[in-house]
C-alpha atoms as a PDB file:
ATOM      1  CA  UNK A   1      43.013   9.644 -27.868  1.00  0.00           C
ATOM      2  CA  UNK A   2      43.388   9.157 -24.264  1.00  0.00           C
ATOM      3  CA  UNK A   3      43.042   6.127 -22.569  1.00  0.00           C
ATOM      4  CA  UNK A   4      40.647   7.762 -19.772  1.00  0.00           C
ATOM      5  CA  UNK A   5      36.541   7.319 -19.191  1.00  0.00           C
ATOM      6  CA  UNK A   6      35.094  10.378 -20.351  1.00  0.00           C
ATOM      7  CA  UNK A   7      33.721  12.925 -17.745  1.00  0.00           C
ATOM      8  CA  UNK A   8      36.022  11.033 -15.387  1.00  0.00           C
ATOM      9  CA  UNK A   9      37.730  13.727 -12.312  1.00  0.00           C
ATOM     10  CA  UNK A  10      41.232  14.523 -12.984  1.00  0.00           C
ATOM     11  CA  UNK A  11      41.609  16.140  -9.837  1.00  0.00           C
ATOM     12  CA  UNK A  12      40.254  16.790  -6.249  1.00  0.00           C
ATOM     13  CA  UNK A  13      38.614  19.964  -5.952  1.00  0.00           C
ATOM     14  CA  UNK A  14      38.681  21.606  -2.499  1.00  0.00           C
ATOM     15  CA  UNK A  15      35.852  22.577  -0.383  1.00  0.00           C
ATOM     16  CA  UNK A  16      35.075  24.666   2.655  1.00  0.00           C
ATOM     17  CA  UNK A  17      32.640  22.821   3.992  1.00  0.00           C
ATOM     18  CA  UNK A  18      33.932  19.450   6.086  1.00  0.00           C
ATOM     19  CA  UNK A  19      33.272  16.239   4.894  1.00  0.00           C
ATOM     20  CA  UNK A  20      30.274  14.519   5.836  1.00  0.00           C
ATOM     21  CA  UNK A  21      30.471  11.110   7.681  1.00  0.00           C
ATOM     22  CA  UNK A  22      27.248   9.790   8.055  1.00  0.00           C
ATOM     23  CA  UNK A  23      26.649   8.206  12.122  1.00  0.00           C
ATOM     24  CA  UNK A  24      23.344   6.666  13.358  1.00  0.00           C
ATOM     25  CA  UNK A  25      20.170   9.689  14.023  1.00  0.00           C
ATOM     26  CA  UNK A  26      19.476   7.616  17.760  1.00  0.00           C
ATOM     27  CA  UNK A  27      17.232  10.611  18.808  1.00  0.00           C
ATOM     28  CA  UNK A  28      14.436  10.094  16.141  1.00  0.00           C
ATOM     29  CA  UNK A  29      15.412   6.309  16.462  1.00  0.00           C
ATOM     30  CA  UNK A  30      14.034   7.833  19.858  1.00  0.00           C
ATOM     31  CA  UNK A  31      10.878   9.625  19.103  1.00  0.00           C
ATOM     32  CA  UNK A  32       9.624   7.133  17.083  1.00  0.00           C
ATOM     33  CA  UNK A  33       9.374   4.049  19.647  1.00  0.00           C
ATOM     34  CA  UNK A  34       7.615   7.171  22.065  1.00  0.00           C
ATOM     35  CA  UNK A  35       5.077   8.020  19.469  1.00  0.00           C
ATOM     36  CA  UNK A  36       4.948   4.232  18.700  1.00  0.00           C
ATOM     37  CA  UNK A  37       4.161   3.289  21.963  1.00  0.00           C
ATOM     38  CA  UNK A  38       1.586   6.257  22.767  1.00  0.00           C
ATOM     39  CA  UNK A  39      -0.102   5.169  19.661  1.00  0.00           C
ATOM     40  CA  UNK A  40      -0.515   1.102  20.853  1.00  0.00           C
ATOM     41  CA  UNK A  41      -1.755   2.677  24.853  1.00  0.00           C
ATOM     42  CA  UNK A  42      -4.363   4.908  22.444  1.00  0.00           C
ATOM     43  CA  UNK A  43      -5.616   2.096  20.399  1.00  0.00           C
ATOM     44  CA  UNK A  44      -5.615  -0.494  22.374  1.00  0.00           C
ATOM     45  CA  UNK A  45      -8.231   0.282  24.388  1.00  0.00           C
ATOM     46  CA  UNK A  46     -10.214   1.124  21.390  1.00  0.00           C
ATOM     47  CA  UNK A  47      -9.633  -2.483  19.830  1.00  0.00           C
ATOM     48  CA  UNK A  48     -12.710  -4.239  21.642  1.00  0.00           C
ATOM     49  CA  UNK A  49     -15.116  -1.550  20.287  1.00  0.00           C
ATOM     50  CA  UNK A  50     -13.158  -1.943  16.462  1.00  0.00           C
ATOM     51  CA  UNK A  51     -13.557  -5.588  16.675  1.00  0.00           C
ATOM     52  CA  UNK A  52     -17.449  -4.975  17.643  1.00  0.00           C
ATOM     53  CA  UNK A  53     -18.091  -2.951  14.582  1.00  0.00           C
ATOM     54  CA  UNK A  54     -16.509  -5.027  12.291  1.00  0.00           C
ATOM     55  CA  UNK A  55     -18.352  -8.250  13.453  1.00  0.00           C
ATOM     56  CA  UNK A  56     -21.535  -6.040  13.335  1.00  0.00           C
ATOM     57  CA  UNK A  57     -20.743  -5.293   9.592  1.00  0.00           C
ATOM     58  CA  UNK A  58     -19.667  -8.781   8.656  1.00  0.00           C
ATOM     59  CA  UNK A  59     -23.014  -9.638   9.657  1.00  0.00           C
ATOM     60  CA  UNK A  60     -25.203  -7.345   8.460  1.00  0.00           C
ATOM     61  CA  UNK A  61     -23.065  -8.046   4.775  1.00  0.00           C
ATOM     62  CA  UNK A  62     -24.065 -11.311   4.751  1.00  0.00           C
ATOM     63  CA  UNK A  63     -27.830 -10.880   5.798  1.00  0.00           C
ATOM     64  CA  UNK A  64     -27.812  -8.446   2.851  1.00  0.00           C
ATOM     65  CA  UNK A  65     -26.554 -10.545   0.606  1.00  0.00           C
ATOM     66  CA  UNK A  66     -28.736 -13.252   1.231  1.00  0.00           C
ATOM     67  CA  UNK A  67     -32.172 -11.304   1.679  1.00  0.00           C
ATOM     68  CA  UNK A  68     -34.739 -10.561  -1.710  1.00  0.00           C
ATOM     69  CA  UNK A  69     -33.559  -7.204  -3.175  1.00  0.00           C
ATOM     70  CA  UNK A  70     -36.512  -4.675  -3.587  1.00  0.00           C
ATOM     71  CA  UNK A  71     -39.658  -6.141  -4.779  1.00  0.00           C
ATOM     72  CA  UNK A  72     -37.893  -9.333  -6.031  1.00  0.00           C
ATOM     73  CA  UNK A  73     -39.901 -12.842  -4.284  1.00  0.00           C
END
């Protein structure tokens, strides 16, 4: 028996394609602060009118959940 792990390499098997050393993607590092950004000038314009609607339907949840249902008196 050999003193070895099984299915460990017993030797280095050459390639043609290079090695691959990993280095940092700073383009869509890039193109996501852009899109980022375009989305917060896009929405926040839009946050007074969110804000509105969600008061509205705060409101109108908690009138209709403490007026009579149906024919109920």
């Amino acid at each position: 028996m050999s003193d070895e792990e099984p299915g460990a390499v017993k030797k280095t098997i050459r390639t043609v394609t290079p090695y691959y050393r990993g280095r940092p993607d700073t383009e869509m590092t890039t193109i996501g602060i852009v899109y980022f950004l375009g989305l917060v000038v896009l929405l926040v314009p839009l946050l007074p009118f969110l804000l509105i609607v969600w008061l509205v339907s705060k409101l109108t949840g908690r009138a209709a959940r403490q007026s009579p249902v149906g024919g109920e008196e």
